[in-house]
Protein backbone atom coordinates (compact mmCIF):
# COMPACT_ATOMS: atom_id res chain seq x y z
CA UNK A 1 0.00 0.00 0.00
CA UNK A 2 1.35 3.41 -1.23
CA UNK A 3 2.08 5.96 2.23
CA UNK A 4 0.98 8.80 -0.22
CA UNK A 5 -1.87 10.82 -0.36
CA UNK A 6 -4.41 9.98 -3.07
CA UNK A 7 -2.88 12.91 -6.13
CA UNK A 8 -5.04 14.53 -8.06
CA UNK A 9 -3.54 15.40 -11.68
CA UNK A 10 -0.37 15.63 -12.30
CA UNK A 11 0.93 18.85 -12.55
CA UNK A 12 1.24 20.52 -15.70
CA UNK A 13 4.99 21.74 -17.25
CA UNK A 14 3.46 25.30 -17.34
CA UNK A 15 2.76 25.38 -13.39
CA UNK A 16 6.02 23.86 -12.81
CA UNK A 17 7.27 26.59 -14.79
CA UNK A 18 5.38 29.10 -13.32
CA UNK A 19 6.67 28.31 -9.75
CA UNK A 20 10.46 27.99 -10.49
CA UNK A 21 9.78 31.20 -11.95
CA UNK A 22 8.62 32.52 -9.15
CA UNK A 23 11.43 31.38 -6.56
CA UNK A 24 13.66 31.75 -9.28
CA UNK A 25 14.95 29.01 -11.91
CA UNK A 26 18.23 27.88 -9.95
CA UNK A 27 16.73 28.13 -6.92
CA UNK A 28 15.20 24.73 -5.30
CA UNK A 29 11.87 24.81 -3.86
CA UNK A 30 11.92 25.00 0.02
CA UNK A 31 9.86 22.56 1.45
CA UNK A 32 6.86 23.05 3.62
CA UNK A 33 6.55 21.43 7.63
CA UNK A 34 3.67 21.72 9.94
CA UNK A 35 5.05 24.96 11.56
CA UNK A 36 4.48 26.86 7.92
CA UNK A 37 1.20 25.35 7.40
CA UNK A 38 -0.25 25.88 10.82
CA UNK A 39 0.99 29.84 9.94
CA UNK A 40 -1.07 29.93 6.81
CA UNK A 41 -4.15 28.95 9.07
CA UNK A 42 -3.25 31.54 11.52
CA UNK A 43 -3.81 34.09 9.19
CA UNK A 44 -5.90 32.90 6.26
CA UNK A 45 -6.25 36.30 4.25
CA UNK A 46 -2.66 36.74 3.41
CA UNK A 47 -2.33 36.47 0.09
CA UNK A 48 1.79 37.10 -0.48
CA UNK A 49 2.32 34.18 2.22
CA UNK A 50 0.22 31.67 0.63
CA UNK A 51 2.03 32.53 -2.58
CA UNK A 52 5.11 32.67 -1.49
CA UNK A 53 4.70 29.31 0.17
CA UNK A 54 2.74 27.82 -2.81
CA UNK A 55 6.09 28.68 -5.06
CA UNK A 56 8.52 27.28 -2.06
CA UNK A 57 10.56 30.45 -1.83
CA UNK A 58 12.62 30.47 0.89
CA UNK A 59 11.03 33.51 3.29
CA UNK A 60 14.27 33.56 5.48
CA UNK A 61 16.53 34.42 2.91
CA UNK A 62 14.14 36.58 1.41
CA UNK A 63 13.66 38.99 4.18
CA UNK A 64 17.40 38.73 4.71
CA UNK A 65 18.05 40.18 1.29
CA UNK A 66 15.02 42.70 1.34
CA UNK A 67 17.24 43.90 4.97
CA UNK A 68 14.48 43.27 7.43
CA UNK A 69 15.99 40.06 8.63
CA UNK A 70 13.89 37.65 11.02
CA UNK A 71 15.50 35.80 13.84
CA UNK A 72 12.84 32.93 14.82
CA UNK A 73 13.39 29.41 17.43
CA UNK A 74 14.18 28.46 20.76
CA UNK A 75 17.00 28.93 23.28
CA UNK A 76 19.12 26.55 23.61
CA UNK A 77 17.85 25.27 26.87
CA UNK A 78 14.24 25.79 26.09
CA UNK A 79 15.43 22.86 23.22
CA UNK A 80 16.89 20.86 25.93
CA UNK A 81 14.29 21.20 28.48
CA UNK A 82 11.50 20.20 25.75
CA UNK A 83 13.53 17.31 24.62
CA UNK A 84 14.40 16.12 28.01
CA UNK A 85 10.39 16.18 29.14
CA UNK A 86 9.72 14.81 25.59
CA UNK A 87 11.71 11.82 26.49
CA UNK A 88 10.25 11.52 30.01
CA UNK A 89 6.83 11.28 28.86
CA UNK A 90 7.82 8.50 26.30
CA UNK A 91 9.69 6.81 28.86
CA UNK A 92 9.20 2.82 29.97
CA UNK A 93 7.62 2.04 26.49
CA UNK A 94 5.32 5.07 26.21
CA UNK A 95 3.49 3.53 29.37
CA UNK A 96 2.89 7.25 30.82
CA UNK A 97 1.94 8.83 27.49
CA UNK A 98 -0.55 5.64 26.76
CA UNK A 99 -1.78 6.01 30.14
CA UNK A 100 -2.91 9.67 29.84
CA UNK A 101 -4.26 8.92 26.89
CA UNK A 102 -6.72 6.19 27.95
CA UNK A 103 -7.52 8.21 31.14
CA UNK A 104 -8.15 11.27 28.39
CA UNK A 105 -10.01 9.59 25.22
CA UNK A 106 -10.06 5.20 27.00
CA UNK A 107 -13.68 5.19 26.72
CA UNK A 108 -14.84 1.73 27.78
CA UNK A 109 -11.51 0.48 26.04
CA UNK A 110 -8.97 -1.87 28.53
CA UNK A 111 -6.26 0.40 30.30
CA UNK A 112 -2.88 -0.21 28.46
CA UNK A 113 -1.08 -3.55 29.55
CA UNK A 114 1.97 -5.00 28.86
CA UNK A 115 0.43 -5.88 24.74
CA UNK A 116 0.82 -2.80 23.97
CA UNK A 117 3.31 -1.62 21.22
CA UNK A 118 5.66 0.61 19.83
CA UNK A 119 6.99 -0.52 16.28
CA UNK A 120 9.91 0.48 15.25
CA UNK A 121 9.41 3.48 12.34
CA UNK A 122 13.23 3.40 10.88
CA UNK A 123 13.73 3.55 7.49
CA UNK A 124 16.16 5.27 4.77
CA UNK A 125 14.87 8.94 3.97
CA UNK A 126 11.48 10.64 4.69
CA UNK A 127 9.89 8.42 1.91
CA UNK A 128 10.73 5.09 3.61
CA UNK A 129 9.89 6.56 6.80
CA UNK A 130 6.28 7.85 5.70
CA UNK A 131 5.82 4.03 4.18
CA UNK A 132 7.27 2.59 7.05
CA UNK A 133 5.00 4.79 9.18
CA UNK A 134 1.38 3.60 7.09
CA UNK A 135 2.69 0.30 7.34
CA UNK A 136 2.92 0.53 10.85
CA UNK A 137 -0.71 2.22 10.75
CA UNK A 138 -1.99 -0.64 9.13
CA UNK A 139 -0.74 -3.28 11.78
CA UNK A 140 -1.92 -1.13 14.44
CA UNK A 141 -5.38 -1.09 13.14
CA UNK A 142 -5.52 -4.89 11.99
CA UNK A 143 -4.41 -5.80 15.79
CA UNK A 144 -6.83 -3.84 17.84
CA UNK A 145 -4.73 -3.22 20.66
CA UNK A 146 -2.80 -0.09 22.08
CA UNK A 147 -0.14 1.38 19.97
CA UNK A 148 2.13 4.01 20.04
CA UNK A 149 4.28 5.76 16.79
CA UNK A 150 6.85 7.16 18.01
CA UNK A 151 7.91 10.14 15.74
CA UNK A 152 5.93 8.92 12.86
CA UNK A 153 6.56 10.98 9.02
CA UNK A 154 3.18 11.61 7.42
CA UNK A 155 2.84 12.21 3.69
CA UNK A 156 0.65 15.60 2.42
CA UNK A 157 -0.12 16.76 -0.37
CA UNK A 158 0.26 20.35 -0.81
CA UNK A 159 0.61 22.43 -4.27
CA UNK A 160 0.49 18.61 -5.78
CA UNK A 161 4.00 17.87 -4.26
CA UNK A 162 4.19 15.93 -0.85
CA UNK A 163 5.06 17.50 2.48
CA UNK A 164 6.74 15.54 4.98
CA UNK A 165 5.32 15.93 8.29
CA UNK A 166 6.42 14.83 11.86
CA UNK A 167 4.29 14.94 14.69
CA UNK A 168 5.58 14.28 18.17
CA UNK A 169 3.62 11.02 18.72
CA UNK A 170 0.16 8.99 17.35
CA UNK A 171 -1.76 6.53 19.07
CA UNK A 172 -3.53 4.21 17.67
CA UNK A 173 -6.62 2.66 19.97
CA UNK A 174 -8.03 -0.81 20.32
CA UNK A 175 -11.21 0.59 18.49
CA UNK A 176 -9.44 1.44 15.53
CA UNK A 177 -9.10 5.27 16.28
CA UNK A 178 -6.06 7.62 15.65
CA UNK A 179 -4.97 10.44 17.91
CA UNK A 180 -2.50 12.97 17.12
CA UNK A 181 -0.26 13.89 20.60
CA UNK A 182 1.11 16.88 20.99
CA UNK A 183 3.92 17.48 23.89
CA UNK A 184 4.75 21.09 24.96
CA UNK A 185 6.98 22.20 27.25
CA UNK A 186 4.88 25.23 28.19
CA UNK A 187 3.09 24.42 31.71
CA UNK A 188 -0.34 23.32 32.28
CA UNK A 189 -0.99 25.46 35.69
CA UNK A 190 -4.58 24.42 37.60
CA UNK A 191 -5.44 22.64 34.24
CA UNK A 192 -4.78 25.42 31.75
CA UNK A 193 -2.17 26.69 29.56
CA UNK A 194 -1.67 30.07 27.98
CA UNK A 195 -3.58 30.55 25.25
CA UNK A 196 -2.23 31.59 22.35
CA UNK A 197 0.63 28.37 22.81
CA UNK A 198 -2.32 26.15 22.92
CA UNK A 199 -4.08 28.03 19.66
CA UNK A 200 -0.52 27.51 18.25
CA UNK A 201 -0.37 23.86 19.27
CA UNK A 202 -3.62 23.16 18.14
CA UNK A 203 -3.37 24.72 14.45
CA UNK A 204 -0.06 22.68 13.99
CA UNK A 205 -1.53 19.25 15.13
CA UNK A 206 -4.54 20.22 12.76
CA UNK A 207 -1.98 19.93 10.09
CA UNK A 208 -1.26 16.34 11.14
CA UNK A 209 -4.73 15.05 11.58
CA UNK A 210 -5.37 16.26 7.88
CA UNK A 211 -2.52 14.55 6.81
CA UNK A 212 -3.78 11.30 8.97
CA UNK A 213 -6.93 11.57 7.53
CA UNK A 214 -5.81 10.82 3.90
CA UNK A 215 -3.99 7.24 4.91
CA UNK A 216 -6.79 6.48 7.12
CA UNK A 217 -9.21 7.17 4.01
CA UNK A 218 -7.06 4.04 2.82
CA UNK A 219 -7.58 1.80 5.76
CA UNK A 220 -11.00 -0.32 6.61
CA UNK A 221 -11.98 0.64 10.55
CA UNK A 222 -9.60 3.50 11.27
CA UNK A 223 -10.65 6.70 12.20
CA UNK A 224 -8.74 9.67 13.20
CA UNK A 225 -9.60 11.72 16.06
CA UNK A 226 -10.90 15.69 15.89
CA UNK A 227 -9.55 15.69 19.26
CA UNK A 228 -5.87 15.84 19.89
CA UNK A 229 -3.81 15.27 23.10
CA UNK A 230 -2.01 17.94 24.53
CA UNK A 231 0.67 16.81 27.17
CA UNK A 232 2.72 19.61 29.05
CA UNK A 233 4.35 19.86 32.74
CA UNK A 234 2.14 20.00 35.41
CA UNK A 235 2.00 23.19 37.19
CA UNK A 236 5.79 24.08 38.17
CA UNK A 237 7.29 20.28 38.03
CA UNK A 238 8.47 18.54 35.76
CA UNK A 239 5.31 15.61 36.04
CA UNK A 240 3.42 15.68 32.97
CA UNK A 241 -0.73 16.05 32.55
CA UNK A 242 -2.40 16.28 29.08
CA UNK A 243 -5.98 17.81 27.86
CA UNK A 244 -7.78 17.36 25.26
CA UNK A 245 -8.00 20.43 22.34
CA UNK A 246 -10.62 20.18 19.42
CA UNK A 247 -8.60 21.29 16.31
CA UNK A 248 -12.19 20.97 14.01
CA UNK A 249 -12.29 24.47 13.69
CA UNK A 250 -8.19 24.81 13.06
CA UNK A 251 -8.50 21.75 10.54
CA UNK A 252 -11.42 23.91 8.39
CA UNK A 253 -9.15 26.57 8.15
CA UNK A 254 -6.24 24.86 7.29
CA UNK A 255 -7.91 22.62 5.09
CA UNK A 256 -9.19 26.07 3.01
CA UNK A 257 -5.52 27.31 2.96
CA UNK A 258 -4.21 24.04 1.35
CA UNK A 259 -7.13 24.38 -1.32
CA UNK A 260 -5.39 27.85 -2.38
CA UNK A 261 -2.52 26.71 -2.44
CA UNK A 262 -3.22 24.04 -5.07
CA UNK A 263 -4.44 26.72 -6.91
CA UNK A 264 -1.46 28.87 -6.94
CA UNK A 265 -0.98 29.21 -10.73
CA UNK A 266 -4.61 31.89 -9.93
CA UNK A 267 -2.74 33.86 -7.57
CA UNK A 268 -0.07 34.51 -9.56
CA UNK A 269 -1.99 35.33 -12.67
CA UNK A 270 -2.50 39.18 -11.73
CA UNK A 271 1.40 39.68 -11.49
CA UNK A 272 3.92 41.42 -13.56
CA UNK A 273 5.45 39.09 -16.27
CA UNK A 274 9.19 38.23 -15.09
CA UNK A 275 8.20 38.89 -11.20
CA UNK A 276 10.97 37.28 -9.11
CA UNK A 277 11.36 36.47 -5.57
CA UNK A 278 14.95 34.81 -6.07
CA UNK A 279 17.01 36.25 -3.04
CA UNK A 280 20.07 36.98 -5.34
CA UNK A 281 18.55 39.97 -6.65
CA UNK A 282 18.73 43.47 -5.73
CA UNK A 283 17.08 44.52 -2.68
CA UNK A 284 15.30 47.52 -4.65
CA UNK A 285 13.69 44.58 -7.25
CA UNK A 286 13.05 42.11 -4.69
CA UNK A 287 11.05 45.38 -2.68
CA UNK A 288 8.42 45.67 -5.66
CA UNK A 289 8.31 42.21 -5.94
CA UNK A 290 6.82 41.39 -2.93
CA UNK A 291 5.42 44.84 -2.99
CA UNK A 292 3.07 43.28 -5.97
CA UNK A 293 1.42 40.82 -3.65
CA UNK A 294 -0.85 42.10 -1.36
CA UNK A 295 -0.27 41.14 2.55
CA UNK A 296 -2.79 41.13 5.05
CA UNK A 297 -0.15 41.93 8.32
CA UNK A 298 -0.96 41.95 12.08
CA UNK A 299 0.68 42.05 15.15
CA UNK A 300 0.47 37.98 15.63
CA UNK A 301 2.58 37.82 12.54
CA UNK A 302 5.80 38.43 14.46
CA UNK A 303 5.90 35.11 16.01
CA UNK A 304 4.57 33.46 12.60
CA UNK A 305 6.20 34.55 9.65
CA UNK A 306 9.89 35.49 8.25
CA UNK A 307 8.33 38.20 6.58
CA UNK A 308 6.91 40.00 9.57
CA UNK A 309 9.43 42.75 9.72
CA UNK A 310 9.12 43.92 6.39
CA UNK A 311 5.37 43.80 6.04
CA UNK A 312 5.32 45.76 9.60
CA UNK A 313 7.48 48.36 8.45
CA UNK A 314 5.09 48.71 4.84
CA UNK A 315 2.16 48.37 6.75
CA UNK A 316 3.16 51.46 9.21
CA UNK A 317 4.46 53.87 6.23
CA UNK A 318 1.14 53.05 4.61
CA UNK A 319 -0.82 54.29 7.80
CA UNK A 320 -2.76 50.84 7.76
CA UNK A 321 -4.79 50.59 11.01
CA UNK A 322 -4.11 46.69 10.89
CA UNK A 323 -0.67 47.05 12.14
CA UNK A 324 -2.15 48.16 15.85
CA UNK A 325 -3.93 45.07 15.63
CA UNK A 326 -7.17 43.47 13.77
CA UNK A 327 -9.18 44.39 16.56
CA UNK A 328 -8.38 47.61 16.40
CA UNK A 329 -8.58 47.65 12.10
CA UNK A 330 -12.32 46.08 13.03
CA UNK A 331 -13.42 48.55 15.31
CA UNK A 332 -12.57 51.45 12.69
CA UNK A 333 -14.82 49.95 10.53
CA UNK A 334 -14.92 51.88 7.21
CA UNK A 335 -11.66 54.16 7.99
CA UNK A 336 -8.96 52.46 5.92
CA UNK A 337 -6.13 54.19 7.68
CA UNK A 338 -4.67 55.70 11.03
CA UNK A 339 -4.65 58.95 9.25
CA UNK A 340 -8.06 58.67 8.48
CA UNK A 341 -9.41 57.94 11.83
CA UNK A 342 -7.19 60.93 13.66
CA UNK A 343 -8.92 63.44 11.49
CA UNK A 344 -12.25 62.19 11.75
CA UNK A 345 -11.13 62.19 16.01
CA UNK A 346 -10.10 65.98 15.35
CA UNK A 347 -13.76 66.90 13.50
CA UNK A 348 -12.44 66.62 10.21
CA UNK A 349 -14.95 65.08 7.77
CA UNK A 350 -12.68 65.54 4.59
CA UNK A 351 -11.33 62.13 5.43
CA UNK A 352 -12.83 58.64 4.67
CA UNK A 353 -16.29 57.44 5.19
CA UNK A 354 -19.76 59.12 5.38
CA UNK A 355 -20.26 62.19 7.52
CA UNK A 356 -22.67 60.63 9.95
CA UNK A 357 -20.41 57.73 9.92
CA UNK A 358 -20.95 56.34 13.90
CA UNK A 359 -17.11 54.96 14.43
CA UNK A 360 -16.16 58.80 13.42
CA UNK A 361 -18.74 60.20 15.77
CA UNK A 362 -17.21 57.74 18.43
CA UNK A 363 -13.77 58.94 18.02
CA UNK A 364 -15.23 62.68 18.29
CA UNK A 365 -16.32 61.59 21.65
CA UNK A 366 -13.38 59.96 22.96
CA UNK A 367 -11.35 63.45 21.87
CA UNK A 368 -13.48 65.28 23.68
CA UNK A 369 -13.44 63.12 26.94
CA UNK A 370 -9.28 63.17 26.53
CA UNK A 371 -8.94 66.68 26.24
CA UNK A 372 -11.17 67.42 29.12
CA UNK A 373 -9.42 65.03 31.26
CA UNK A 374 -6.37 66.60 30.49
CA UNK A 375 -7.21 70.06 30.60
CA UNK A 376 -8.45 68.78 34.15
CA UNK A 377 -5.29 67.26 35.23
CA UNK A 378 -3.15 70.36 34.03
CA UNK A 379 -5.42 72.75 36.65
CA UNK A 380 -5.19 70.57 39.52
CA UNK A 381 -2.07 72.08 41.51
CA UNK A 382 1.15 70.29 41.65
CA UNK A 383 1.20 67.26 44.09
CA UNK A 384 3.39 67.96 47.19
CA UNK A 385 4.52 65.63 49.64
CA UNK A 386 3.39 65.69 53.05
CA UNK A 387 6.06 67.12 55.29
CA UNK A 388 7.26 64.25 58.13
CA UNK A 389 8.15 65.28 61.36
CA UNK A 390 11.88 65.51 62.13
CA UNK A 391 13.02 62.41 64.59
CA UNK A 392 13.10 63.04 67.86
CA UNK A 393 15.68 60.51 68.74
């Protein structure tokens, strides 16, 4: 049984034209991981990251040569420490891990016992290693009894070329269901973590459950899981305790991002014949290059994207309300820009949007109350300190 997705048709010589092209022709594509494609679900309307990803241009060196370099991954001990808990949890045959699971997602299933398994995955290359790894699927299914894969590589298809994904660990039930684990080294304190490492968790093990999915469309009786396990340190020790995330909603989004993707030859059609994104170019070229796709940028991007620092720096000479936040580019409602929404705070109504617009008429009123309060602060006198007695010792 093939460990690859089920293709669609095979990509044409003109797209595979059309994306050297774009990442220029002596440059090889840069493959995509879970990290990447859990980024394109955290912000779905960017248009210049799901091309550049769709085209495999290598963002890192890109904002390198466009000078707005971004420096992105863990300390060195943060490594350690997650790799030393990792290996904890796993410990004694996965016996913890396969315990937190039952007690988690066991149902009426039989605890773990000394059955359970944990096939070896080696093989030569990510290729062998995804086959080895649906192989080992297969068994696991077939046998009805606990299982745990270890570092398993998952096969998906994205832009009609596989991506090689690793998740930390899979389970495979007695019933025939598949759960993606996640393990984090971020603490679980009083049975909750911070949230935006969860929401970050959660939209990179979406990425693996959609990549799960397609070998268990293969497979008679398996099932994989909308729920994924989330194991971190409890509270301030180093004792692990999982919870359960739903990743349904992450998965629908992600799912829509991989769809563009396959249809990147569309995005690119309203672009400048010749456009380049090769990094050996000049910095001025490679500037109206990207400049050419439109970016949707916001705060969150930082932690996200190597672009971040460019798109920032665009996004604040352009006045774009977005780069204080979407909340904030929400709540402006039809003022497109910062510049906009100071005049219509100052009374202006030359600027964008109708006259009786009600977010203008909002910042009118939040002028007013500033200036009063500080025209009431500047009359009060100065504050004084209370004199202290001298010591009589």
């Amino acid at each position: 049984m093939s460990s690859y997705p089920p293709s669609g048709p095979p990509q044409t010589t003109t797209l595979r034209q059309r994306l050297a092209d774009l990442r220029g022709p002596a440059v090889p594509p840069r493959p995509l991981d879970a990290r990447a494609l859990a980024a394109l679900a955290a912000n779905p309307g960017c248009g210049r990251r799901a091309l550049l990803d769709g085209a495999g241009v290598d963002k890192t060196a890109l904002a390198a040569a466009l000078g707005s370099p971004a420096a992105f991954g863990q300390s060195q001990f943060a490594i350690v420490r997650g790799n030393s808990f990792e290996a904890k949890v796993k410990g004694d045959g996965g016996a913890e891990l396969l315990r937190l699971t039952h007690a988690r997602l066991g149902g009426a299933a039989e605890p773990p016992g000394p059955d359970s398994r944990v096939p070896d995955l080696t093989a030569a290359g990510p290729e062998g290693r995804a086959a080895r790894t649906a192989l080992a699927l297969r068994e696991a299914t077939a046998a009805r009894t606990w299982t745990l894969l270890d570092h398993p590589m998952l096969a998906l298809e994205v832009a009609g070329t596989p991506a090689y994904l690793e998740p930390d660990a899979v389970v495979v039930h007695p019933d025939g269901r598949w759960t993606v684990v996640e393990i984090k080294s971020f603490p679980m304190i009083d049975g909750a973590a911070d949230a935006a490492k969860v929401g970050a968790a959660a939209r990179q093990a979406a990425v693996y459950v959609l990549a799960l999915e397609q070998t268990a469309a293969k497979l008679a009786g398996a099932e994989v899981g909308h729920q994924v396990l989330l194991v971190c340190p409890k509270d301030f020790s180093n004792l692990p305790t999982a919870a359960l995330v739903d990743v349904r909603r992450e998965r629908s989004v992600t799912r829509r991002q991989l769809e563009r993707l396959t249809r990147v030859e569309e995005l690119a059609d309203g672009l400048p014949e010749g456009l380049c994104f090769d990094p050996a170019r000049p910095a001025a070229e490679l500037t109206e290059a990207v400049s050419a796709v439109s970016a949707a940028y916001a705060p969150e991007c930082l932690a996200a994207c190597e672009l971040a620092f460019h798109c920032r720096e665009r996004s604040r000479a352009a006045g774009e309300p977005a780069a204080l936040g979407r909340s904030v580019r929400g709540e402006l409602g039809g003022l497109a820009t910062v510049g906009a929404a100071l005049a219509a705070a100052a009374g202006d109504r030359s600027g964008d949007g109708p006259a009786d617009d009600p977010t203008a008429a909002a910042l009118r009123q939040a002028a007013r109350l500033r200036a009063e309060a500080l025209a009431l602060a500047a009359a009060r006198p100065p504050y004084q300190a209370p004199e202290t007695p001298e010591c009589p010792c």
